[in-house]
Protein backbone atom coordinates (compact mmCIF):
# COMPACT_ATOMS: atom_id res chain seq x y z
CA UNK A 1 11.53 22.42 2.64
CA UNK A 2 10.68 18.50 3.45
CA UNK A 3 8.23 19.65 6.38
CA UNK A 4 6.51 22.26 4.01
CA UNK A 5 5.80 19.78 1.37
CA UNK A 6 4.53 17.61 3.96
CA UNK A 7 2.30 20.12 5.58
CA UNK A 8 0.85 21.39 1.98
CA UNK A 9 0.71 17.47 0.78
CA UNK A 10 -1.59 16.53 3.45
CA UNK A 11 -3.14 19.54 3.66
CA UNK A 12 -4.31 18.57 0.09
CA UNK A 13 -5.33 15.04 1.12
CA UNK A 14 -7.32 16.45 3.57
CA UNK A 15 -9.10 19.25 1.70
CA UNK A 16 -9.67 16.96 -0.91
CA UNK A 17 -10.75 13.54 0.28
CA UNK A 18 -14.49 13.58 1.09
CA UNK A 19 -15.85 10.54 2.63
CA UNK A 20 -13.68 9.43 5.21
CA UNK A 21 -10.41 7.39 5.34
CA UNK A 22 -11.15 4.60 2.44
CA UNK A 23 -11.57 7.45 0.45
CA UNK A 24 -8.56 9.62 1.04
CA UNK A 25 -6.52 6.68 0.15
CA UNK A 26 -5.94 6.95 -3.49
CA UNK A 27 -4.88 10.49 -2.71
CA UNK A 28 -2.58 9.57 -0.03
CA UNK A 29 -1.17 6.81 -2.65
CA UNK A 30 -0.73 9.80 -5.03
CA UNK A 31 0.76 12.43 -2.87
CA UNK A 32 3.20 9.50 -0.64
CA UNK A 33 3.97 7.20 -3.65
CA UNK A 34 3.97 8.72 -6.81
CA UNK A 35 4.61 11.91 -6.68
CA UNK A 36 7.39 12.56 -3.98
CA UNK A 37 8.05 8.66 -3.49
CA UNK A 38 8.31 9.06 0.39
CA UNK A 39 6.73 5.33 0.10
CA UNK A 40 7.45 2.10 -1.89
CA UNK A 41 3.60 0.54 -3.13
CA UNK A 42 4.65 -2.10 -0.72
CA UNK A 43 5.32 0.25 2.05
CA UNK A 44 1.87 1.78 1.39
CA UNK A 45 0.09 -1.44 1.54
CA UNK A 46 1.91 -1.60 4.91
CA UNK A 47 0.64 1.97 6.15
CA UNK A 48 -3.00 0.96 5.16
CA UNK A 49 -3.08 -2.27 7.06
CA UNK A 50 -0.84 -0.84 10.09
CA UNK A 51 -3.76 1.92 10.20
CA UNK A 52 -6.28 -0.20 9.91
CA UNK A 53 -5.11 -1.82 13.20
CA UNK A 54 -4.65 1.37 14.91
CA UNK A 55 -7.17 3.97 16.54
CA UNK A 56 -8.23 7.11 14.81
CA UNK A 57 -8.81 7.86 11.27
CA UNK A 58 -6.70 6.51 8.31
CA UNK A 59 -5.28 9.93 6.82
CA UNK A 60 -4.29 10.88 10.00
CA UNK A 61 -2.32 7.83 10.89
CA UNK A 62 -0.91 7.69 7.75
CA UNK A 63 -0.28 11.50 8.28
CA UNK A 64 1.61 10.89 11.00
CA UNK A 65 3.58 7.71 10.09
CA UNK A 66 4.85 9.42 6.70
CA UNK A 67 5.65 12.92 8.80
CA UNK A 68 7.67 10.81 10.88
CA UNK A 69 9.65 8.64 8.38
CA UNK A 70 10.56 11.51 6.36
CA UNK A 71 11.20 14.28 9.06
CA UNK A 72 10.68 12.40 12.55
CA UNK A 73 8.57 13.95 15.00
CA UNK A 74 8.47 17.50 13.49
CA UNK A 75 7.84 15.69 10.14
CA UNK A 76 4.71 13.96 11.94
CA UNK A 77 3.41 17.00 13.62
CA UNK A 78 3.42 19.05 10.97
CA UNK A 79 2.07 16.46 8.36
CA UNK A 80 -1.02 15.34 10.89
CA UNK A 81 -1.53 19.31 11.31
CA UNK A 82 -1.99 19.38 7.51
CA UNK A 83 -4.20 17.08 7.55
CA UNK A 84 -7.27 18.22 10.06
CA UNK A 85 -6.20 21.92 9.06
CA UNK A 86 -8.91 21.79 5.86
CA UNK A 87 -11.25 19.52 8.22
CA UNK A 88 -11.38 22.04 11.14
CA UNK A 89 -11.69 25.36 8.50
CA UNK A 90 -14.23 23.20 6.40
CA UNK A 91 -16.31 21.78 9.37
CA UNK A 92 -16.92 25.52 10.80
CA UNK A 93 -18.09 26.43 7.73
CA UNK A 94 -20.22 24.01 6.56
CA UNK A 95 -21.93 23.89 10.17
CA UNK A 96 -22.65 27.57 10.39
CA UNK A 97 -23.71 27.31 6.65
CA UNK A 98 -25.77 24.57 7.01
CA UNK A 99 -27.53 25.54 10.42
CA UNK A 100 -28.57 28.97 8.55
CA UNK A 101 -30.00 27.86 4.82
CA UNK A 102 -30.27 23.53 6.15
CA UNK A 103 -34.25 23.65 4.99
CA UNK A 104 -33.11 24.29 1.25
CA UNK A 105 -33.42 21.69 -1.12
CA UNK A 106 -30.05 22.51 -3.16
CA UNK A 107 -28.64 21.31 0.11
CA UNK A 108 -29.79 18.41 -0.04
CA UNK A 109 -29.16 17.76 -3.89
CA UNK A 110 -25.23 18.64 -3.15
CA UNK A 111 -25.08 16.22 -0.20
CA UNK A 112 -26.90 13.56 -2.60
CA UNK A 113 -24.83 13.97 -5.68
CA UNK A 114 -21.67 13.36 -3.62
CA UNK A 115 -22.30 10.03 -2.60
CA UNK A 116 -21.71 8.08 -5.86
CA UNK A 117 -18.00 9.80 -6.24
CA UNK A 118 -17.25 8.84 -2.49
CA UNK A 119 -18.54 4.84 -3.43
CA UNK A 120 -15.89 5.13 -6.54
CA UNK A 121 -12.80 6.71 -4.67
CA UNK A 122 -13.58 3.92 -2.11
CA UNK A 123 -13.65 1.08 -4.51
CA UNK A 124 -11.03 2.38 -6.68
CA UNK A 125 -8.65 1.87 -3.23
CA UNK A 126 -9.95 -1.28 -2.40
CA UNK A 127 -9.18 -2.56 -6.21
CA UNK A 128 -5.55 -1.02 -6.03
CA UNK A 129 -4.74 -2.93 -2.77
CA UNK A 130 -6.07 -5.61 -3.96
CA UNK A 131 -4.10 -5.65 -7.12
CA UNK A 132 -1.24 -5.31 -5.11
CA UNK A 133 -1.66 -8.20 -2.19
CA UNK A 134 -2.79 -10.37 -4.94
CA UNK A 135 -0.75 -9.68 -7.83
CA UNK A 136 2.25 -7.87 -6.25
CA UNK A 137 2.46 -4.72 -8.15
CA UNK A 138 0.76 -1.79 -9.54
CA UNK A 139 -0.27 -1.93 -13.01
CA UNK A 140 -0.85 0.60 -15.51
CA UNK A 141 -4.31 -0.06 -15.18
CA UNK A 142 -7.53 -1.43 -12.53
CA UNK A 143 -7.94 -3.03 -15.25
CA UNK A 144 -4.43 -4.48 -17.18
CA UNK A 145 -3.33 -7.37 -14.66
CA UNK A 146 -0.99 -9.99 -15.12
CA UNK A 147 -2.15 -13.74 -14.26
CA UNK A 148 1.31 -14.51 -14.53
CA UNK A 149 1.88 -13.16 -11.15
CA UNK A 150 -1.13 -13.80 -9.20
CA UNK A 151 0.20 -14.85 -5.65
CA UNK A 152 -2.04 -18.41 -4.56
CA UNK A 153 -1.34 -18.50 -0.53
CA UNK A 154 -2.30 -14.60 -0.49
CA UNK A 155 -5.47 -15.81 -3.08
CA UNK A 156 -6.27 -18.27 -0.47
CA UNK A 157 -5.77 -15.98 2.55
CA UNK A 158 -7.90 -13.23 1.08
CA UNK A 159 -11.12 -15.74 0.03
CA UNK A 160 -10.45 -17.87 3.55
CA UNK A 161 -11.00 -14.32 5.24
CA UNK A 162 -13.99 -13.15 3.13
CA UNK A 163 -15.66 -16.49 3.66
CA UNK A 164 -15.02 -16.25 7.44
CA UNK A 165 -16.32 -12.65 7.81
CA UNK A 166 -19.34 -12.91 5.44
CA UNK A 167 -20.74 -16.76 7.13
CA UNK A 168 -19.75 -16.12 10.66
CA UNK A 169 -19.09 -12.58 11.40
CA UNK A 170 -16.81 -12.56 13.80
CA UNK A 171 -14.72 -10.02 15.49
CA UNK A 172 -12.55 -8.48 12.45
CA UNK A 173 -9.35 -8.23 15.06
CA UNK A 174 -9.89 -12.36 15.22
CA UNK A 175 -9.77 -12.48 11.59
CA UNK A 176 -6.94 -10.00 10.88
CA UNK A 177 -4.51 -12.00 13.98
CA UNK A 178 -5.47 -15.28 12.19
CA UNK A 179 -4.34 -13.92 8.54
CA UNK A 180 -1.41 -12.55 10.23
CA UNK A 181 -0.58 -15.92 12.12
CA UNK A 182 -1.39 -17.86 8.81
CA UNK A 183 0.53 -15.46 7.02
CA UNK A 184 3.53 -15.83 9.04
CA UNK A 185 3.25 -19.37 8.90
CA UNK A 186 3.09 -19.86 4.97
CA UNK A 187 5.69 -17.27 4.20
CA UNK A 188 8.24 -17.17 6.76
CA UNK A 189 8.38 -20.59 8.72
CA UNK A 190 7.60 -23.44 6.23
């Protein structure tokens, strides 16, 4: 039962999550979090960062690391297969589709009007990890957080690192071992 609720959840992020990986994020939050609680939120922040680091598209890796906590390396076949199963049937389509009425203008008005809802599903997953790096927790709300528990060395981590790609643009994998190191510094050693 486990592997067919991880095939059809996945299959739904996949079908579902236009744009890319930052997009399909609050759906993978939804299906892996809250509504069959294979993840903590802390554990998700985890699976976004760890995929971040590794090759190949977000959903997938997440995919796979979730197929393989819950159901090992069944679970993670069968979870990545529900996730490029929509993207294969959907790709076909759209190319043979496309290549045969591409010169219409309705097209083009479909492709156009999705853009704005792929910019909000990505910001709404950047707020939410944000909320929780900063303020450790998921709130009711993007909108409802508490002060109270706003964490200063992650505060300071988080601007250091936005400061340091925006001025000098370096290599993001620099930046993202020198949080880490930094990281492990102010919370584990002193």
């Amino acid at each position: 039962m486990i592997l067919l609720k991880l095939f059809w959840s996945f299959f739904q992020i996949g079908l579902f999550s236009f744009g890319g990986g930052y997009a399909a994020m609050p759906f993978i939050q939804e299906q892996a979090v809250d509504i069959n609680g294979w993840l903590t939120m802390g554990e998700f922040v985890d699976l976004v960062t760890i995929s971040q680091m590794t090759p190949g598209p977000i959903a997938i890796n997440a995919a796979t690391f979730i197929g393989m906590k819950t159901s090992g390396v069944l679970g993670a076949i069968i979870a990545t297969i529900g996730c490029v199963t929509p993207s294969c049937i959907i790709v076909l389509t759209l190319a043979y589709l496309y290549y045969k009425y591409r010169g219409l203008p309705a097209i083009q008005g479909v492709l156009k009007g999705l853009r704005p809802a792929v910019v909000s599903l990505i910001a709404f997953a950047g707020i939410s990890i944000v909320q929780m790096a900063l303020f450790g927790g998921k709130s009711e709300s993007i909108f409802s957080i508490d002060i109270s528990s706003f964490d200063v060395v992650s505060g300071v981590l988080f601007a250091a690192a936005l400061v340091v790609m925006r001025r000098f643009k370096p290599n993001p994998i620099y930046v993202m071992a020198g949080a880490g190191f930094v990281g492990l510094l102010a919370f584990y050693i002193i």
